[in-house]
C-alpha atoms as a PDB file:
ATOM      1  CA  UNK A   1      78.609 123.120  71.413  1.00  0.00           C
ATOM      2  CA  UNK A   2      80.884 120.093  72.024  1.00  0.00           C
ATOM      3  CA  UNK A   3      79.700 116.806  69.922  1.00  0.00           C
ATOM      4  CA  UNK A   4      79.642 113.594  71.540  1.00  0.00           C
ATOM      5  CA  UNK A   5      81.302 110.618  70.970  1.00  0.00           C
ATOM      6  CA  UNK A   6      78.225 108.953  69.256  1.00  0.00           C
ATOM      7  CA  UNK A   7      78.334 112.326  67.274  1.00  0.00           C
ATOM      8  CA  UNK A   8      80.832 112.667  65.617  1.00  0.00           C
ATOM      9  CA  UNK A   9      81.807 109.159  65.132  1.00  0.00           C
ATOM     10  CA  UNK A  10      78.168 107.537  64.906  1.00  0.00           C
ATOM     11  CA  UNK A  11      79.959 103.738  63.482  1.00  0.00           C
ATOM     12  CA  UNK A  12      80.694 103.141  66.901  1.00  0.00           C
ATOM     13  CA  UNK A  13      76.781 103.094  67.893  1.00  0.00           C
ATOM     14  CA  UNK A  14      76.354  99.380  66.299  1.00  0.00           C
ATOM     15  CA  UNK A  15      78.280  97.981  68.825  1.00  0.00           C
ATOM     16  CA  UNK A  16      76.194  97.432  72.159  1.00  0.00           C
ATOM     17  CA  UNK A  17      78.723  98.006  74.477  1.00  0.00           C
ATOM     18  CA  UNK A  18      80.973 100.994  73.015  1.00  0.00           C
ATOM     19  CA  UNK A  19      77.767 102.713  72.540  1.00  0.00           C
ATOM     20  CA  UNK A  20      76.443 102.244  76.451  1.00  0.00           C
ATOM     21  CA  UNK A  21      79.873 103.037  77.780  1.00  0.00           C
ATOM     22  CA  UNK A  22      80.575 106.044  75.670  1.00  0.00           C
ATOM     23  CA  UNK A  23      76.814 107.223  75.605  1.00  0.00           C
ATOM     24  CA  UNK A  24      76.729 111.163  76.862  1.00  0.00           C
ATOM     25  CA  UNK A  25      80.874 111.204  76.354  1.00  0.00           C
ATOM     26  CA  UNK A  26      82.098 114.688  74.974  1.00  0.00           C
ATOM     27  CA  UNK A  27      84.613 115.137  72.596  1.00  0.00           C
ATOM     28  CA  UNK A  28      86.584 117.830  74.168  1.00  0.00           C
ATOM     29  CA  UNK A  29      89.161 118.181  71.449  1.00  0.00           C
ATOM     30  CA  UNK A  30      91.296 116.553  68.990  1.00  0.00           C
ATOM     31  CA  UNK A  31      94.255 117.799  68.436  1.00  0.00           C
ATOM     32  CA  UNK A  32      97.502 116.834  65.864  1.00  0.00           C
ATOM     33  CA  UNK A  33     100.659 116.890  67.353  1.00  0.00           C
ATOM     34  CA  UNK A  34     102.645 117.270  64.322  1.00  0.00           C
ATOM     35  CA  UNK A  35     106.255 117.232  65.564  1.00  0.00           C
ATOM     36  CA  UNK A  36     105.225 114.007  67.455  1.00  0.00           C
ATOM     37  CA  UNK A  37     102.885 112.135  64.856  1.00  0.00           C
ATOM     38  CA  UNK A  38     100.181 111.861  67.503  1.00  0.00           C
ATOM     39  CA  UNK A  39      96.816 112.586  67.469  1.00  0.00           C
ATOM     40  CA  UNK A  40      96.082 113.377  70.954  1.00  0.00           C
ATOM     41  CA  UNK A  41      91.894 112.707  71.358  1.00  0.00           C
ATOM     42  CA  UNK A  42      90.271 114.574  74.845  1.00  0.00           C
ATOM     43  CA  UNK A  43      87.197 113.133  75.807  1.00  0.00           C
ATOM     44  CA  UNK A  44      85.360 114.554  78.779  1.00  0.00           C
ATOM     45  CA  UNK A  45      82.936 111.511  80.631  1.00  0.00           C
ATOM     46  CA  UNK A  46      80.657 111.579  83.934  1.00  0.00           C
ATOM     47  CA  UNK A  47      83.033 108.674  84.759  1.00  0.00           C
ATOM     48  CA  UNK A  48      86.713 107.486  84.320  1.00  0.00           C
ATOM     49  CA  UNK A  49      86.557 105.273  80.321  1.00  0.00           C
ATOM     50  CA  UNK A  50      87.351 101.491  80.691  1.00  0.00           C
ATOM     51  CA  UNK A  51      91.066 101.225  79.231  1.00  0.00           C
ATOM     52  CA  UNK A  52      90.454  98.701  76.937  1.00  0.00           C
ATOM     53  CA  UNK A  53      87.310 100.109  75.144  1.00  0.00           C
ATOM     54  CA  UNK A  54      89.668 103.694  74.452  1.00  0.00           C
ATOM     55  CA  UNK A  55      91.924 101.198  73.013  1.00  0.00           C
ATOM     56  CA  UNK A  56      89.683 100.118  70.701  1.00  0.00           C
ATOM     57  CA  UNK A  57      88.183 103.740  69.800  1.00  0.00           C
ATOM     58  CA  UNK A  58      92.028 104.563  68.838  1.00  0.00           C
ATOM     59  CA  UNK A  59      91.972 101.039  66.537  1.00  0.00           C
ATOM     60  CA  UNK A  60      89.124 101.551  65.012  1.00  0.00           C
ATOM     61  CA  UNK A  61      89.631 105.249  63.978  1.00  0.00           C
ATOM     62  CA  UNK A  62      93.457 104.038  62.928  1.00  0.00           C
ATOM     63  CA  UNK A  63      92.925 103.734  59.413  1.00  0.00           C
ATOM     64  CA  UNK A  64      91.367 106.887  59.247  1.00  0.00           C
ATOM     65  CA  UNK A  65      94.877 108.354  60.488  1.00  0.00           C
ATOM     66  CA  UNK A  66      97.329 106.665  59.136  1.00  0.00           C
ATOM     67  CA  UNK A  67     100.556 107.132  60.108  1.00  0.00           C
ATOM     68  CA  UNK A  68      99.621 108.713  63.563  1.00  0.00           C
ATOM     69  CA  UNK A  69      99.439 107.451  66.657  1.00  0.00           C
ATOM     70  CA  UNK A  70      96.079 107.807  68.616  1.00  0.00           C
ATOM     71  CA  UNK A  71      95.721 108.324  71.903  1.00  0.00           C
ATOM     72  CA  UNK A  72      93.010 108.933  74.360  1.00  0.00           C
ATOM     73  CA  UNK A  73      92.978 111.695  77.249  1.00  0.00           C
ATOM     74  CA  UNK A  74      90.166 111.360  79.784  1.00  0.00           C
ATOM     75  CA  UNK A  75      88.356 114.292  81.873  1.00  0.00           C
ATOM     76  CA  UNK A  76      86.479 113.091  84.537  1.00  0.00           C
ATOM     77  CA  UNK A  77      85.430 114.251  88.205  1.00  0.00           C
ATOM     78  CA  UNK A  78      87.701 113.646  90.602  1.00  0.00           C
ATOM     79  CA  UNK A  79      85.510 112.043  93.084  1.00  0.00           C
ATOM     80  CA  UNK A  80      84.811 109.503  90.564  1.00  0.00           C
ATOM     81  CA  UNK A  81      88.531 108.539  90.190  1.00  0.00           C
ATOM     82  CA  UNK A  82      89.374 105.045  90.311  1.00  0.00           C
ATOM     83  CA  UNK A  83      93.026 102.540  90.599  1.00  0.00           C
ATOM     84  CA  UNK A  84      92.402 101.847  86.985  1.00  0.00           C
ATOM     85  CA  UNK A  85      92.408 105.415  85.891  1.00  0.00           C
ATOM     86  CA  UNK A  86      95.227 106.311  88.168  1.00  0.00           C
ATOM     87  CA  UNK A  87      97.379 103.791  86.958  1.00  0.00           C
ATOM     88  CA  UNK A  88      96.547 104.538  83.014  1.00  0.00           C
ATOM     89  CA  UNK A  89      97.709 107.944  83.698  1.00  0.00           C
ATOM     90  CA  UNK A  90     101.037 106.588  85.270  1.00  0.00           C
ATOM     91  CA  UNK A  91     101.443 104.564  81.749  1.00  0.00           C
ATOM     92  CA  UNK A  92     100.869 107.866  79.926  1.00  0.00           C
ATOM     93  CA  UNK A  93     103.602 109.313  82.473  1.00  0.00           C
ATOM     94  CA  UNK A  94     105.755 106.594  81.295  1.00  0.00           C
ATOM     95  CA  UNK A  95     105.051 106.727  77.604  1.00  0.00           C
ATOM     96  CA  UNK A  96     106.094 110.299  78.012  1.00  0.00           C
ATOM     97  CA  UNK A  97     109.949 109.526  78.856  1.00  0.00           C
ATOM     98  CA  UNK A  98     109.385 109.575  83.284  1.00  0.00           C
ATOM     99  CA  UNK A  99     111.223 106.474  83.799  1.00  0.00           C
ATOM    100  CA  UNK A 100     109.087 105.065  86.777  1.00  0.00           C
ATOM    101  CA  UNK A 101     110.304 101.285  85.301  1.00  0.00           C
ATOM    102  CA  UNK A 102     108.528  98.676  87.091  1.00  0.00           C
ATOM    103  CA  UNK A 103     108.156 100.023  90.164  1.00  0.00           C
ATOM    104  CA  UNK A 104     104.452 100.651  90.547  1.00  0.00           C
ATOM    105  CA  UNK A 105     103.431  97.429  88.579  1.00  0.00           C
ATOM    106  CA  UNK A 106     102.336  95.921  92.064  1.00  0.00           C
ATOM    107  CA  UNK A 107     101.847  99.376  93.856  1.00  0.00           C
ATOM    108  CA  UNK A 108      98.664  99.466  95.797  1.00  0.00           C
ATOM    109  CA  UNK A 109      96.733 102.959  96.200  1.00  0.00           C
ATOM    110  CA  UNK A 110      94.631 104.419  99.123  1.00  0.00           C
ATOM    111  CA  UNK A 111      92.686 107.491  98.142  1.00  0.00           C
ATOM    112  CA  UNK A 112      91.513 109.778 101.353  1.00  0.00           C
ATOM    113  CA  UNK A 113      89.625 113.000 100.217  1.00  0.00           C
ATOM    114  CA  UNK A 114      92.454 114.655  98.187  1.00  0.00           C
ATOM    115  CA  UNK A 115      95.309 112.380  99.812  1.00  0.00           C
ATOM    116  CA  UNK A 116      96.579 109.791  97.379  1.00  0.00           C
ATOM    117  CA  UNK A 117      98.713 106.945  99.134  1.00  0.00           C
ATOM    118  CA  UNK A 118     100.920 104.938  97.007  1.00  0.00           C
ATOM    119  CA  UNK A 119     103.068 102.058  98.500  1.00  0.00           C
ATOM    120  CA  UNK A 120     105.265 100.267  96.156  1.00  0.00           C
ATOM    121  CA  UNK A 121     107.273  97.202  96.517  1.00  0.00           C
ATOM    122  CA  UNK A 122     110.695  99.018  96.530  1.00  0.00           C
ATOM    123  CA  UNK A 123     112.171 102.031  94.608  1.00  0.00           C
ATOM    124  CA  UNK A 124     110.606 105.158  96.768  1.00  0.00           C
ATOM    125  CA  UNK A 125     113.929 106.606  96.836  1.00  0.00           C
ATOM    126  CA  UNK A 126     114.005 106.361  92.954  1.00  0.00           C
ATOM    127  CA  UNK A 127     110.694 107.526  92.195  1.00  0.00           C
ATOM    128  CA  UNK A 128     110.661 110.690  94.560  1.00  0.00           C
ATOM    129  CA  UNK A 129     114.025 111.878  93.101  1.00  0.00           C
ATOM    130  CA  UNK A 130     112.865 112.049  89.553  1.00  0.00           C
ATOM    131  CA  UNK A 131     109.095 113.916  91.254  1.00  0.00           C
ATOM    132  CA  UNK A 132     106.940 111.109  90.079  1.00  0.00           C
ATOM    133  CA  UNK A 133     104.439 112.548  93.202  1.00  0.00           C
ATOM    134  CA  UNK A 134     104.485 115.741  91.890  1.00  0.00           C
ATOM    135  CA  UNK A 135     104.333 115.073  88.305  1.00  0.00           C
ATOM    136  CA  UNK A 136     101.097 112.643  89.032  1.00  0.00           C
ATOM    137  CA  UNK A 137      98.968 115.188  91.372  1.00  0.00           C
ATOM    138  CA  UNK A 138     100.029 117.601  88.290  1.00  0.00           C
ATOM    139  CA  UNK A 139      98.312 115.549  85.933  1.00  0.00           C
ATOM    140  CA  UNK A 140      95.678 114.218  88.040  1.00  0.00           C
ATOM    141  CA  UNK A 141      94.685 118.122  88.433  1.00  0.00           C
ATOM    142  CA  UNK A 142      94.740 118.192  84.395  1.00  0.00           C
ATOM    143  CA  UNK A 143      92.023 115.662  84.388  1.00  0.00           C
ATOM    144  CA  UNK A 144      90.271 115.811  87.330  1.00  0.00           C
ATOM    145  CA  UNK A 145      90.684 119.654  88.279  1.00  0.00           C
ATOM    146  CA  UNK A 146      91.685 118.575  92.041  1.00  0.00           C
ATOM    147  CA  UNK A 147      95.178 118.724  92.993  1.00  0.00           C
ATOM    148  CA  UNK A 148      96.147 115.737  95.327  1.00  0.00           C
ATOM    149  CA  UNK A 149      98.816 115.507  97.664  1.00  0.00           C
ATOM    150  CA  UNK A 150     100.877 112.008  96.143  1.00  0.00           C
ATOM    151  CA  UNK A 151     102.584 110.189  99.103  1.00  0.00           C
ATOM    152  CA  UNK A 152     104.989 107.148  98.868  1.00  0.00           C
ATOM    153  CA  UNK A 153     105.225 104.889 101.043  1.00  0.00           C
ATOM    154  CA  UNK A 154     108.102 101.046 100.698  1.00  0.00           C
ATOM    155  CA  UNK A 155     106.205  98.176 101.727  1.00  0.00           C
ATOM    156  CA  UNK A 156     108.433  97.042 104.297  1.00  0.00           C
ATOM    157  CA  UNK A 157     107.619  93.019 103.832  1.00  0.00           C
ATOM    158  CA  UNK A 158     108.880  93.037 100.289  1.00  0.00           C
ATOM    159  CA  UNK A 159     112.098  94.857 101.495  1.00  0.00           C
ATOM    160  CA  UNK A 160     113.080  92.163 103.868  1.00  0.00           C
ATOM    161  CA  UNK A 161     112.270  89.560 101.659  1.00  0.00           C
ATOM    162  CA  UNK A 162     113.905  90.910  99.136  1.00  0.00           C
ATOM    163  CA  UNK A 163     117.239  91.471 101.112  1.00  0.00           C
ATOM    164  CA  UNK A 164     117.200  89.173 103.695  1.00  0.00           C
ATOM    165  CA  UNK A 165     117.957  85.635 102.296  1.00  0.00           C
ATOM    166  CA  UNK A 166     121.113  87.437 100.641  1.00  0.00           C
ATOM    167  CA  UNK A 167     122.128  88.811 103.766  1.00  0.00           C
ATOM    168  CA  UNK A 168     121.434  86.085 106.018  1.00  0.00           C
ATOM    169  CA  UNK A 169     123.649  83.500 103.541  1.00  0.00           C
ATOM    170  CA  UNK A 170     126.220  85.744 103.448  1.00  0.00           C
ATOM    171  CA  UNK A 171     126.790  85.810 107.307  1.00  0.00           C
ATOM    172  CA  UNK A 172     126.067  82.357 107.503  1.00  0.00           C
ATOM    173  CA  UNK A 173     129.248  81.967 104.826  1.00  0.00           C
ATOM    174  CA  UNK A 174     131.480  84.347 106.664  1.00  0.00           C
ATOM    175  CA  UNK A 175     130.651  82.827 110.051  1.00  0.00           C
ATOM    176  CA  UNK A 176     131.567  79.225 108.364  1.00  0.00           C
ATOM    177  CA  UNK A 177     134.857  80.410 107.235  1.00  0.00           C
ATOM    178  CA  UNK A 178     135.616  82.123 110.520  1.00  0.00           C
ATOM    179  CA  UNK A 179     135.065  78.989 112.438  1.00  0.00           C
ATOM    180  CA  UNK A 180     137.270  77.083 109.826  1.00  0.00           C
ATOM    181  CA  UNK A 181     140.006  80.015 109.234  1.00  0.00           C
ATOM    182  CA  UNK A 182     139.460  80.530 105.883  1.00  0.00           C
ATOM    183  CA  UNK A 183     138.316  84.187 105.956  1.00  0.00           C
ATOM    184  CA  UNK A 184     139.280  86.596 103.464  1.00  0.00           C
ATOM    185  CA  UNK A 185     137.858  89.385 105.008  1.00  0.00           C
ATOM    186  CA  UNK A 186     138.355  91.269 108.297  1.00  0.00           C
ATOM    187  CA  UNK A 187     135.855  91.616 110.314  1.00  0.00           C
ATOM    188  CA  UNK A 188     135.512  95.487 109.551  1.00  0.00           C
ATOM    189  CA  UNK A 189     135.252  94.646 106.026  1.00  0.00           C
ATOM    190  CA  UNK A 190     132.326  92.105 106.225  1.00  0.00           C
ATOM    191  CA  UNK A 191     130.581  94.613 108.318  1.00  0.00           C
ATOM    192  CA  UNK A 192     130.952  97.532 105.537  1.00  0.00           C
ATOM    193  CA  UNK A 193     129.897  94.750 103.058  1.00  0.00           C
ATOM    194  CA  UNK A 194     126.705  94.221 104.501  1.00  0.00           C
ATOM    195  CA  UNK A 195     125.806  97.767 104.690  1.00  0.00           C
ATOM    196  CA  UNK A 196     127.427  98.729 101.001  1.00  0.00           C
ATOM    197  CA  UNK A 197     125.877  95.744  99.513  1.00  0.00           C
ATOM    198  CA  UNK A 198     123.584  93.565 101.485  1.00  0.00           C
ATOM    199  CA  UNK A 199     120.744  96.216 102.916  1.00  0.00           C
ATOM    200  CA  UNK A 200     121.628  95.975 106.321  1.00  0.00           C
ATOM    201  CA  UNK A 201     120.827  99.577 107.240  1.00  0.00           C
ATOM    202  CA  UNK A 202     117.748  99.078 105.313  1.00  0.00           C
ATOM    203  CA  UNK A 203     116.866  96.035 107.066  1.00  0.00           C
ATOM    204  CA  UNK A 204     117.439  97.278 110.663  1.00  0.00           C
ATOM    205  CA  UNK A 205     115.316 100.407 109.737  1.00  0.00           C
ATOM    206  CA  UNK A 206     112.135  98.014 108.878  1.00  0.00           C
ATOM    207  CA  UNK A 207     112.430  96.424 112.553  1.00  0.00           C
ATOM    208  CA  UNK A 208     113.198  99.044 114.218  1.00  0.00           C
ATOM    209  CA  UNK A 209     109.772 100.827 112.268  1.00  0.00           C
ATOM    210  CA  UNK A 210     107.701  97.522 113.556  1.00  0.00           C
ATOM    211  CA  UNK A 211     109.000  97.433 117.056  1.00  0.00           C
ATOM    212  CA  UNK A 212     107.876 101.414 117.646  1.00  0.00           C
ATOM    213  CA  UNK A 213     104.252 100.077 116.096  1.00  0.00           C
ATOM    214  CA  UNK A 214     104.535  97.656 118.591  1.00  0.00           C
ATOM    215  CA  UNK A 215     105.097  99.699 121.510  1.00  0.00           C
ATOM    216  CA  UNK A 216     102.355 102.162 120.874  1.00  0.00           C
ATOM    217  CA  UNK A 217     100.048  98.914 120.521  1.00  0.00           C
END
């Protein structure tokens, strides 16, 4: 039989609020990871484990380790998933080497049933060509035992904000030095600019996407 938390480490039982959280918690396995120099704990909970209090379980045990690094994985229904869970797995993704950067640091999820919806400020592109969707519903399965289908979606105000006010200057410049005759460009050139480096494709594809939600309005 699989000793609990409270078990096998009973220290942790003087301190109110470790011991309510982690009360009924299974220790599903530790495991040394010697190549690594990680100690890799599993615990298995009615409930996705607050972040910061598996921080502090790998802290406190620390010393007792030395010279590993702790870490905490969590087993937990899947109906009982939660943005704070999700995103601590994303962190182990990136701990791992998948270099997501910071492109889901303001991401937003909507969970349907088994359809996770993730819209990020930019970098879709990015994160679909290295299989961050696939890689996530992977590990969500590993924890959860439900395999969700992981969509991205680019949230199309932060695109235009983000490339308009280049864009629109640098018309505004080229139009200034038309009127005056001090162009260094042909026209055909500032056009191929303003795909190549100013978003315009990107930019016409976000209004064209709100005018076709407006028509069906």
């Amino acid at each position: 039989m699989k000793p609990l938390v409270s078990q096998l480490w009973p220290q942790f039982n003087a301190d109110e609020t470790f011991a309510r959280c982690f009360a009924g918690v299974l220790v599903e396995q530790v495991e040394l990871l010697r190549t690594s120099r990680k100690l890799k704990i599993s615990l298995r909970s009615a409930s996705p484990l607050p972040n910061e209090l598996c921080g502090r379980l790998c802290a406190s045990l620390a010393p007792q380790f030395e010279g590993l690094e702790l870490t905490v994985c969590n087993y937990f229904p899947f109906e009982t998933i939660t943005e704070e869970s999700l995103r601590a797995m994303i962190e182990e993704l990136r701990d791992e080497g998948l270099p997501v950067n910071g492109f889901l640091d303001h991401a937003a999820f909507a969970l349907q049933g088994a359809q996770l919806a993730i819209t990020v400020p930019v970098g879709r592109n990015i994160l679909e060509g290295i299989g961050f969707p696939d890689t996530l519903a992977k590990l969500v399965q590993q924890r959860t035992g439900v395999l969700p289908t992981v969509t991205l979606t680019e949230q199309e105000g932060k695109v235009s904000d983000l490339y308009e006010l280049n864009l629109t200057k640098f018309k505004d410049e080229f139009t200034v030095n038309y009127i005056i005759g001090k162009n260094t460009q042909s026209f055909d050139e500032f056009v191929a600019t303003m795909k190549s480096t100013y978003h315009m494709d990107d930019l016409v594809k976000v209004y064209q996407a709100a005018y076709e939600r407006y028509l069906q309005r």
